[in-house]
C-alpha atoms as a PDB file:
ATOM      1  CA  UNK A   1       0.000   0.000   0.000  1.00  0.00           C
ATOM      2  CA  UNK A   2       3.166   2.448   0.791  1.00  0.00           C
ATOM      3  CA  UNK A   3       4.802   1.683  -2.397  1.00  0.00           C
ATOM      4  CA  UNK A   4       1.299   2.257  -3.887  1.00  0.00           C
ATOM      5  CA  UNK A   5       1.099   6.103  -2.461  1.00  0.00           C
ATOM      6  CA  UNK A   6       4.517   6.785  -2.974  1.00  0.00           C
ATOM      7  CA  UNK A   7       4.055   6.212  -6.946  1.00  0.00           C
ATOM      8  CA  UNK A   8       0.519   8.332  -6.663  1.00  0.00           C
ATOM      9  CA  UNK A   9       2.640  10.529  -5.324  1.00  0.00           C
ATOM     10  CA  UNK A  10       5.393  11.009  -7.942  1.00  0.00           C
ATOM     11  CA  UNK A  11       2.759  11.038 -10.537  1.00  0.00           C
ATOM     12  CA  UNK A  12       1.212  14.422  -9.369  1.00  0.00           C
ATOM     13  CA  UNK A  13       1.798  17.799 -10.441  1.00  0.00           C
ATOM     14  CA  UNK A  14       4.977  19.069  -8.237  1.00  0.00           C
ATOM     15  CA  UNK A  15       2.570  22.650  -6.964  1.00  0.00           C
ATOM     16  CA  UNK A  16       0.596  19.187  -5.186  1.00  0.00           C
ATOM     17  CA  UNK A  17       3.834  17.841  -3.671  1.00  0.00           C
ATOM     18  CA  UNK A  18       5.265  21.127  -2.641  1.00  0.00           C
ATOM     19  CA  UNK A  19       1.453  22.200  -1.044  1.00  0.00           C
ATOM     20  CA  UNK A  20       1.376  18.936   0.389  1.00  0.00           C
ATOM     21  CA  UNK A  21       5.132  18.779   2.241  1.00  0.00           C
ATOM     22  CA  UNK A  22       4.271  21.942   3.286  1.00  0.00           C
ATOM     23  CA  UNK A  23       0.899  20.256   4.963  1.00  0.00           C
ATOM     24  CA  UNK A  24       2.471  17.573   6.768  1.00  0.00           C
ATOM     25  CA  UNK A  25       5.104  20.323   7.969  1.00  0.00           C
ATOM     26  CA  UNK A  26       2.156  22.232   9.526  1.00  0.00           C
ATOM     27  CA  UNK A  27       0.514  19.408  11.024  1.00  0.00           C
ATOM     28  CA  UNK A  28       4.144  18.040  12.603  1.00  0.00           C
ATOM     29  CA  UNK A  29       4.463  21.754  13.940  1.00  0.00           C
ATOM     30  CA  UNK A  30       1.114  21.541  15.402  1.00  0.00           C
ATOM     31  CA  UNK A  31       1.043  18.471  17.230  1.00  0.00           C
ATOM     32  CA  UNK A  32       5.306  19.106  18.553  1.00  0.00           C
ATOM     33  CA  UNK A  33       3.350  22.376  19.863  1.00  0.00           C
ATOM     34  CA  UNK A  34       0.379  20.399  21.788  1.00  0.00           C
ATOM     35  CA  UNK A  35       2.504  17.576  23.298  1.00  0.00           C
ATOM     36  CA  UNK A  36       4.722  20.784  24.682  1.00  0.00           C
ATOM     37  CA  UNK A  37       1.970  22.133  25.890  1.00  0.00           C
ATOM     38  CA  UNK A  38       0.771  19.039  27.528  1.00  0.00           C
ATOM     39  CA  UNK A  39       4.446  18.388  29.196  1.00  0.00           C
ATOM     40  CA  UNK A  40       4.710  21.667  30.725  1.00  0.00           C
ATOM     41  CA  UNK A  41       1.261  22.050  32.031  1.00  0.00           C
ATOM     42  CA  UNK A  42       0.373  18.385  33.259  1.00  0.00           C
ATOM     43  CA  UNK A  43       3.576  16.532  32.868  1.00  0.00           C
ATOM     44  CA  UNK A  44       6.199  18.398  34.133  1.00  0.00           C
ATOM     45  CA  UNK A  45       8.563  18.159  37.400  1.00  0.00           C
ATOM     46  CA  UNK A  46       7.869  20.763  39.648  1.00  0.00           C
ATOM     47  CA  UNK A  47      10.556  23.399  40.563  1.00  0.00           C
ATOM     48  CA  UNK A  48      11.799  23.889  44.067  1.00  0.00           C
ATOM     49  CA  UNK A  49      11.360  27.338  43.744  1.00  0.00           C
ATOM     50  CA  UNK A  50      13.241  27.525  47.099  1.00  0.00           C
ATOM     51  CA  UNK A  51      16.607  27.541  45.142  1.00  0.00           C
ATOM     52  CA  UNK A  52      15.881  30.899  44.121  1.00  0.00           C
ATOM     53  CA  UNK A  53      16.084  32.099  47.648  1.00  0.00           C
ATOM     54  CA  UNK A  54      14.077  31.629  50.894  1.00  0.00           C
ATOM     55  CA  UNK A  55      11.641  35.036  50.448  1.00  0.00           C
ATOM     56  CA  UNK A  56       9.118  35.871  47.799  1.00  0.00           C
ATOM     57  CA  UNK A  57       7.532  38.837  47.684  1.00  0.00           C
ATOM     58  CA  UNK A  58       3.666  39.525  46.134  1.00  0.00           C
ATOM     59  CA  UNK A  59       1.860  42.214  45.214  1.00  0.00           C
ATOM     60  CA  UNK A  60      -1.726  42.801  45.317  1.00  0.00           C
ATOM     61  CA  UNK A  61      -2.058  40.081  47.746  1.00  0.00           C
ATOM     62  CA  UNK A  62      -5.367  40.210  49.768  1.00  0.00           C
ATOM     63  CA  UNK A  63      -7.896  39.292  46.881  1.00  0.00           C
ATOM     64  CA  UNK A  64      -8.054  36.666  44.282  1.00  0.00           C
ATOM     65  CA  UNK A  65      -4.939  35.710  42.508  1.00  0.00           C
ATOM     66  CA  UNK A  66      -2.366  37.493  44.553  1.00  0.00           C
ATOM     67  CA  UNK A  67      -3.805  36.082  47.700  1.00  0.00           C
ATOM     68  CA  UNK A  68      -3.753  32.207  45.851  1.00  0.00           C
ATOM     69  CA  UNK A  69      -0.069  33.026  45.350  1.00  0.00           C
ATOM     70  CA  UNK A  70       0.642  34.145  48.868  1.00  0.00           C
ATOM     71  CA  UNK A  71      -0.977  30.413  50.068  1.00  0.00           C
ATOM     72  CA  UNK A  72       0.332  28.376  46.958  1.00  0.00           C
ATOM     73  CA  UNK A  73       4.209  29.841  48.008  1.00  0.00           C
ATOM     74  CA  UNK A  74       3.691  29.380  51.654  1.00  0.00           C
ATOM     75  CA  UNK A  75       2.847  26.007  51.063  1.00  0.00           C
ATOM     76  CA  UNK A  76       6.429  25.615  48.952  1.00  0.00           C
ATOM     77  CA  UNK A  77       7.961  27.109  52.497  1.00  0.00           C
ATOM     78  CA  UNK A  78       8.492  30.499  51.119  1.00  0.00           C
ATOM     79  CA  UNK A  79       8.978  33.596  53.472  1.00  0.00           C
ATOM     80  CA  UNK A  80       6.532  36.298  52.194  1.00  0.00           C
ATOM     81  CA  UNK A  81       6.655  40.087  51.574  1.00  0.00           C
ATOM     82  CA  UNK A  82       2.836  40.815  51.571  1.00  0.00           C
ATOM     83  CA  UNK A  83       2.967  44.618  49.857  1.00  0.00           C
ATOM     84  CA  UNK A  84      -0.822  45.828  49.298  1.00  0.00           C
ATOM     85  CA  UNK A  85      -2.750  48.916  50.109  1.00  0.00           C
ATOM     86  CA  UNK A  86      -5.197  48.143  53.057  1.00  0.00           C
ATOM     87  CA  UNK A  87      -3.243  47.171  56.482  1.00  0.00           C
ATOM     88  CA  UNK A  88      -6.758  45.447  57.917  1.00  0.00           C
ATOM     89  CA  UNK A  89      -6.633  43.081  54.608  1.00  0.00           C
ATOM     90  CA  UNK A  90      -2.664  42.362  54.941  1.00  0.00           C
ATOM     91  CA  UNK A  91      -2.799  41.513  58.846  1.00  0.00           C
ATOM     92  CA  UNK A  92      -5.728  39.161  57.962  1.00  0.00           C
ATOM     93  CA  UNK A  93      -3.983  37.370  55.087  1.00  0.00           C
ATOM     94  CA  UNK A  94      -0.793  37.065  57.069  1.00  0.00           C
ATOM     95  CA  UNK A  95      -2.700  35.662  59.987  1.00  0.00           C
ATOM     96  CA  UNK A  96      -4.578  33.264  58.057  1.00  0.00           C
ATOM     97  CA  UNK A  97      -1.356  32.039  56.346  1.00  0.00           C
ATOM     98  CA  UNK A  98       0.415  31.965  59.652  1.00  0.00           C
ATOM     99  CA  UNK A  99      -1.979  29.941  60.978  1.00  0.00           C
ATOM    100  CA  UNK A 100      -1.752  27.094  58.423  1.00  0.00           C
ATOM    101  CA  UNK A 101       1.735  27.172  57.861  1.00  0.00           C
ATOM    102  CA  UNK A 102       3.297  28.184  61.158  1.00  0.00           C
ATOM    103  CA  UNK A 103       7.081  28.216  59.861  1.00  0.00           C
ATOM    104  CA  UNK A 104       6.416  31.042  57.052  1.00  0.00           C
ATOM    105  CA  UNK A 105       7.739  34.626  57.686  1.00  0.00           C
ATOM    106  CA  UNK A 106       5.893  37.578  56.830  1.00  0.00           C
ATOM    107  CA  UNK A 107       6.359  41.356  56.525  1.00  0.00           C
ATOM    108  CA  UNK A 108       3.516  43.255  55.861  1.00  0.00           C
ATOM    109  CA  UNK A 109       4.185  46.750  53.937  1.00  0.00           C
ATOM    110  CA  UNK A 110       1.560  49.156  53.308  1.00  0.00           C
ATOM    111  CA  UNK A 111       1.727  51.120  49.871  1.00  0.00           C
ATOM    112  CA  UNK A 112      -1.007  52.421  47.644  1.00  0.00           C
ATOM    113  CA  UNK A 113       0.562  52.222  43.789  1.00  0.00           C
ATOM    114  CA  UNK A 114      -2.276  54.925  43.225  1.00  0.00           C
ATOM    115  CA  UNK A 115      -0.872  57.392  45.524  1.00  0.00           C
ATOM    116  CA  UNK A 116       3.109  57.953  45.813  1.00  0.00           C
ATOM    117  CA  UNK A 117       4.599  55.082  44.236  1.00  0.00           C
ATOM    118  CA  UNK A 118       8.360  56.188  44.877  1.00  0.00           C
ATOM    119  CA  UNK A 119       7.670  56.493  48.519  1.00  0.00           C
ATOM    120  CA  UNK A 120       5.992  53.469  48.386  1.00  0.00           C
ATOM    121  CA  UNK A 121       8.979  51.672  46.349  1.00  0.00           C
ATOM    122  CA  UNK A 122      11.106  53.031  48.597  1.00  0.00           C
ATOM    123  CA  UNK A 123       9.484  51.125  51.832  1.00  0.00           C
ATOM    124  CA  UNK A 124      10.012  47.707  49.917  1.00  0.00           C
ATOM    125  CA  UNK A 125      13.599  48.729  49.291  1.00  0.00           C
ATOM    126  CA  UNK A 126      14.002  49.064  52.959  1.00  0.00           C
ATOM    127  CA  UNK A 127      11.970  46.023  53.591  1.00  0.00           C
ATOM    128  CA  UNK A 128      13.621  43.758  51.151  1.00  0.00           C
ATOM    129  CA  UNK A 129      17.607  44.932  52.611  1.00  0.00           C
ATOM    130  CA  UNK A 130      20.070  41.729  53.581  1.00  0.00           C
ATOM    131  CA  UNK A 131      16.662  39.210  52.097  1.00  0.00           C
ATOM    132  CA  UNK A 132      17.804  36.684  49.560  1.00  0.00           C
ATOM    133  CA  UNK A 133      14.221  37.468  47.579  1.00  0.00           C
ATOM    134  CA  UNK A 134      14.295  34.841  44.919  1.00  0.00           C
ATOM    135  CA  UNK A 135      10.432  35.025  43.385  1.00  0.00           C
ATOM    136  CA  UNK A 136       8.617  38.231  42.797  1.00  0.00           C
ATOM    137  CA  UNK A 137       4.689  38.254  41.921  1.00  0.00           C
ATOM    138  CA  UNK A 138       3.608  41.335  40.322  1.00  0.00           C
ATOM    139  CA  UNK A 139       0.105  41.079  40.582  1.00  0.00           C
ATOM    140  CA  UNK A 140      -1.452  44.413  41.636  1.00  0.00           C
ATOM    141  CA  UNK A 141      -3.293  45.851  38.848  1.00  0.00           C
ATOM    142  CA  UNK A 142      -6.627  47.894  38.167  1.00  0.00           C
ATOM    143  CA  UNK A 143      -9.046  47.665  35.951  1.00  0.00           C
ATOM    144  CA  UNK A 144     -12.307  49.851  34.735  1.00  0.00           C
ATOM    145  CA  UNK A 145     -15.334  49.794  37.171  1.00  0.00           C
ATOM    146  CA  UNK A 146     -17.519  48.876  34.222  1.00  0.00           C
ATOM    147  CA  UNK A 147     -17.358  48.928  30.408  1.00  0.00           C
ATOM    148  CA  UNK A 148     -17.279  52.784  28.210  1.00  0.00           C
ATOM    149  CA  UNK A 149     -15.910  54.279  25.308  1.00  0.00           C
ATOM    150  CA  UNK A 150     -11.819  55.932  25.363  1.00  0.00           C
ATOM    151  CA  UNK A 151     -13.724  59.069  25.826  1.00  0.00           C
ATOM    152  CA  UNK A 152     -15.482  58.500  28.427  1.00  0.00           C
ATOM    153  CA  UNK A 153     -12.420  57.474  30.584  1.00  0.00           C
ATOM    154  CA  UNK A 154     -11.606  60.303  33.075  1.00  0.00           C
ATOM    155  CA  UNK A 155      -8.600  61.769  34.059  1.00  0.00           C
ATOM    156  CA  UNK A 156      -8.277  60.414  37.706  1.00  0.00           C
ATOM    157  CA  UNK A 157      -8.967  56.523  35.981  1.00  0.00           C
ATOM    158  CA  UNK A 158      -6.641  56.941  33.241  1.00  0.00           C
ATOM    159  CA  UNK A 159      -4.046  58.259  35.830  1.00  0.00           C
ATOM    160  CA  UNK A 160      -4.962  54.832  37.993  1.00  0.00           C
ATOM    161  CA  UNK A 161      -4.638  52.621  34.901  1.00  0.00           C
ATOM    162  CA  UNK A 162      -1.226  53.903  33.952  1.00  0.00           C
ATOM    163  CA  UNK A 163       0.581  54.249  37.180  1.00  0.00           C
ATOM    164  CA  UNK A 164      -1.075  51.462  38.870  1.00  0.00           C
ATOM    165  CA  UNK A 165      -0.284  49.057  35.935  1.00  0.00           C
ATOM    166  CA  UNK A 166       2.549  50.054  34.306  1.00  0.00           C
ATOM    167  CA  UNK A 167       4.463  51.973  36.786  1.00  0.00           C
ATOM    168  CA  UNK A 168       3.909  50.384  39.760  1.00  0.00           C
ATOM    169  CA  UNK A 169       5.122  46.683  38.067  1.00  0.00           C
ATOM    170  CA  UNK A 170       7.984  48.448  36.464  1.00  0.00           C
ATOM    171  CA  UNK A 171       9.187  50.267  39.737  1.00  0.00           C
ATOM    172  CA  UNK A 172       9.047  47.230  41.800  1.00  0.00           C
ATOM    173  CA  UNK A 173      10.623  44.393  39.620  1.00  0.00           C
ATOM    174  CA  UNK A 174      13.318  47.636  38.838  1.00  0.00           C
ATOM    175  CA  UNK A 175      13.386  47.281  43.111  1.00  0.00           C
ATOM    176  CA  UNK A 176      13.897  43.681  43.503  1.00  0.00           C
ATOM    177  CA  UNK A 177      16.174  43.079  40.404  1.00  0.00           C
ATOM    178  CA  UNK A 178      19.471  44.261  41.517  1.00  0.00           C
ATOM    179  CA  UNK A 179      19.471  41.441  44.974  1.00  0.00           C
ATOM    180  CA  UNK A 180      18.620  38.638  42.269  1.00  0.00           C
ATOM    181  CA  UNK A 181      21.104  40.033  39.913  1.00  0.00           C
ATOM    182  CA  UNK A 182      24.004  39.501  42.367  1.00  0.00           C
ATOM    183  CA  UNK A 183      22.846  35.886  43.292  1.00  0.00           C
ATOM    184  CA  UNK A 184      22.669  34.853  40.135  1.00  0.00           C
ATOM    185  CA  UNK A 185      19.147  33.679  40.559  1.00  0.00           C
ATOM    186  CA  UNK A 186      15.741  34.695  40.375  1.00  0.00           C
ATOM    187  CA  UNK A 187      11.847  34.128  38.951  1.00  0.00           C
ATOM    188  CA  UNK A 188       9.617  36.941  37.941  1.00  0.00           C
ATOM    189  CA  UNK A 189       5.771  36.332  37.449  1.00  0.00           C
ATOM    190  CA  UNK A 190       4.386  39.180  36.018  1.00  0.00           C
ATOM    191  CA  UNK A 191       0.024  38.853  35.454  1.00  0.00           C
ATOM    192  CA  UNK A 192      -1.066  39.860  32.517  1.00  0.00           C
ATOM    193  CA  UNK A 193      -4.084  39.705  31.268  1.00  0.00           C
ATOM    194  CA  UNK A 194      -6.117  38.105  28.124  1.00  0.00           C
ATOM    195  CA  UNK A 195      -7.382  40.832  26.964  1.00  0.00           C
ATOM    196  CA  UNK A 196      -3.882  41.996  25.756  1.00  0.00           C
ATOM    197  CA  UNK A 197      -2.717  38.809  24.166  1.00  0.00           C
ATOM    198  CA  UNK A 198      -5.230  36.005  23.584  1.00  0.00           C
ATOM    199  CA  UNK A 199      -8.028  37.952  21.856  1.00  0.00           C
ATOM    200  CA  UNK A 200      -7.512  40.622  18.900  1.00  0.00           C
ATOM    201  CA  UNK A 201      -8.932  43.682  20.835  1.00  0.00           C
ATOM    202  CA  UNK A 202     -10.716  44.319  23.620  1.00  0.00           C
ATOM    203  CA  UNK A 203     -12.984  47.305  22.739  1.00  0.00           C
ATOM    204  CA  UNK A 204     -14.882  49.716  25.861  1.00  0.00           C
ATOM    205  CA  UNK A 205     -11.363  48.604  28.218  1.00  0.00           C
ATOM    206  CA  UNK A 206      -8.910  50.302  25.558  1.00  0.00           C
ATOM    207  CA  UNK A 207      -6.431  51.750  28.012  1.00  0.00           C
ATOM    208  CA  UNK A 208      -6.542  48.344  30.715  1.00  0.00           C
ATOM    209  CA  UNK A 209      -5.861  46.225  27.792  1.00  0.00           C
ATOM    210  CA  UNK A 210      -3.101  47.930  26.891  1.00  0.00           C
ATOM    211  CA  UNK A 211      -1.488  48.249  29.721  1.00  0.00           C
ATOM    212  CA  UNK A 212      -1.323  45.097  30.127  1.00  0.00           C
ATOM    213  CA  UNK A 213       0.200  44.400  26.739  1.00  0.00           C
ATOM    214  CA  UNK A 214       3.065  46.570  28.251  1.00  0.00           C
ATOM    215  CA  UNK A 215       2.850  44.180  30.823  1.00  0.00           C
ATOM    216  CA  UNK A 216       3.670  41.202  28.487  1.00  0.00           C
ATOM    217  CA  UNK A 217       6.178  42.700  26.155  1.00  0.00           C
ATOM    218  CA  UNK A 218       7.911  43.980  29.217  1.00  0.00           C
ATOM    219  CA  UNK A 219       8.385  40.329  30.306  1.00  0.00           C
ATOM    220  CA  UNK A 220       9.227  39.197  27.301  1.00  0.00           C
ATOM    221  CA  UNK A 221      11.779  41.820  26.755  1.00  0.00           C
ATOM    222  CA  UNK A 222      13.436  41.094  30.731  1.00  0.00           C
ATOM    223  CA  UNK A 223      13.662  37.259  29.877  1.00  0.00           C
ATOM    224  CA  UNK A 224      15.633  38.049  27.112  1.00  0.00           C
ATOM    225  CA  UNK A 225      17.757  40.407  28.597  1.00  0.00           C
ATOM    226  CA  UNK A 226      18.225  37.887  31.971  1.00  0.00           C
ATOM    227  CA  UNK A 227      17.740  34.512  30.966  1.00  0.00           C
ATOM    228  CA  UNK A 228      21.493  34.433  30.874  1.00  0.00           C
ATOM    229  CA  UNK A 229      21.816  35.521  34.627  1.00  0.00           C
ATOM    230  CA  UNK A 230      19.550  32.492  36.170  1.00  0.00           C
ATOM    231  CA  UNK A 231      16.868  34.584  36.057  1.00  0.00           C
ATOM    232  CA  UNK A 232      13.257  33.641  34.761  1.00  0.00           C
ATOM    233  CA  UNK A 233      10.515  35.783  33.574  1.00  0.00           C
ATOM    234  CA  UNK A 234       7.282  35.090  32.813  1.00  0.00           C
ATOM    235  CA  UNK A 235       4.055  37.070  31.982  1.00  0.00           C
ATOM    236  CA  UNK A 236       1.027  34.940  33.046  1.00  0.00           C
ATOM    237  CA  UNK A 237      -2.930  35.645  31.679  1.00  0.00           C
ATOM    238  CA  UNK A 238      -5.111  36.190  34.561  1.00  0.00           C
ATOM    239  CA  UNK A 239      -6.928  32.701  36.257  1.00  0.00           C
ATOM    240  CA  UNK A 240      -3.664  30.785  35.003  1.00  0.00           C
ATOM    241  CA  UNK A 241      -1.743  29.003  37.616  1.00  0.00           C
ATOM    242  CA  UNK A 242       1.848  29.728  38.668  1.00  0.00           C
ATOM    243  CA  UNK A 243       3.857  27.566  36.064  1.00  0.00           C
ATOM    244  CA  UNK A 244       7.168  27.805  37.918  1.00  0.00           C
ATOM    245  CA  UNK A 245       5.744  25.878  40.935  1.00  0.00           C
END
């Protein structure tokens, strides 16, 4: 039957054989992508990301994803820097870790990435001295309060979308870098969102989605420059869980 094909096949027209090479090279291309994909999500070893150092510090951390990040790397027996805006919130997430796993240090620092963000940089640099901080989750982010048009965003939102999102991850990864830098090791996991990079727009949340496309070119541009220096960066869509664990 193979000899059969192979002479149906040098009997055809060579436009057939060149469309259908390039065919088979698709399909090979598509199914070395999905058994990747299936490795690294389901198959794959996990890290000990404790060999990037012994404190992680997350952003954003009393809600939702950062606060499934704050558990998920106290469980790996992480030290955490909690760094969010509401004191209450952070005292009740650090308890509530504390309380399930007892051998976890925290520190708690209070800064509001809409308000004075160099100040508030400046209290994780002073947090963060003499800490071997080996993962960083930048996580805090805003978003609109409900759909409308680019002219319809005002000034103090567009101010809160910019600063908040782009700024405030920028500031702090350009915060924590330098420590990793000199050990040599490091993991930054920087949450981006879908809106930016799995669909083709995202009309009525214009300036959120693309902030967070800064958000994922900005990884993509610091894994490039660090891979090299045992550092890893990745920009992960919202509801997607941590990949380095």
């Amino acid at each position: 039957m193979s000899v059969c094909f192979v002479e149906e096949l040098k009997s055809q027209p060579s436009w057939l054989l060149v469309l259908f090479t390039l065919g088979c090279l698709s399909l090979l291309k598509f199914l070395f992508a999905s058994l990747k994909w299936v490795y690294v999500s389901f198959l794959r070893p996990a890290k000990n990301l404790k060999k990037y150092g012994s404190w992680a510090l997350v952003t954003g951390p009393t809600d939702g994803i950062g606060k499934g990040f704050a558990f998920q790397l106290a469980r790996k027996g992480l030290n955490l820097i909690l760094v969010g805006r509401n004191p209450d919130k952070l005292k009740d997430v650090s308890t509530a870790i504390q309380s399930k796993y007892s051998n976890v240090q925290i520190k708690n620092v209070v800064v509001d990435f809409s308000g004075d963000i160099d100040e508030g940089v400046q209290k994780i640099k002073e947090t963060i001295e003499g800490l071997d901080v080996g993962v960083l989750i930048n996580n805090v982010g805003v978003s609109y309060p409900y759909a409308r048009f680019f002219h319809e965003v005002d000034e103090e939102l567009l101010k809160n979308l910019i600063r908040v999102n782009v700024e405030g991850t920028t500031k702090v990864t350009q915060a924590v870098l330098p420590g990793m830098l000199k050990r040599k090791k490091g993991a930054i996991v920087n949450i981006g969102s879908g809106a930016s990079i799995v669909i083709p727009s995202d009309p009525l949340y214009a300036v959120y989605a693309a902030t967070k496309a800064y958000i994922d070119q900005f990884s993509r541009c610091l894994y490039v420059e660090y891979k090299k220096s045992g550092i890893d960066v990745q920009c992960q869509v919202e509801a997607i869980f941590l990949s380095i664990s």
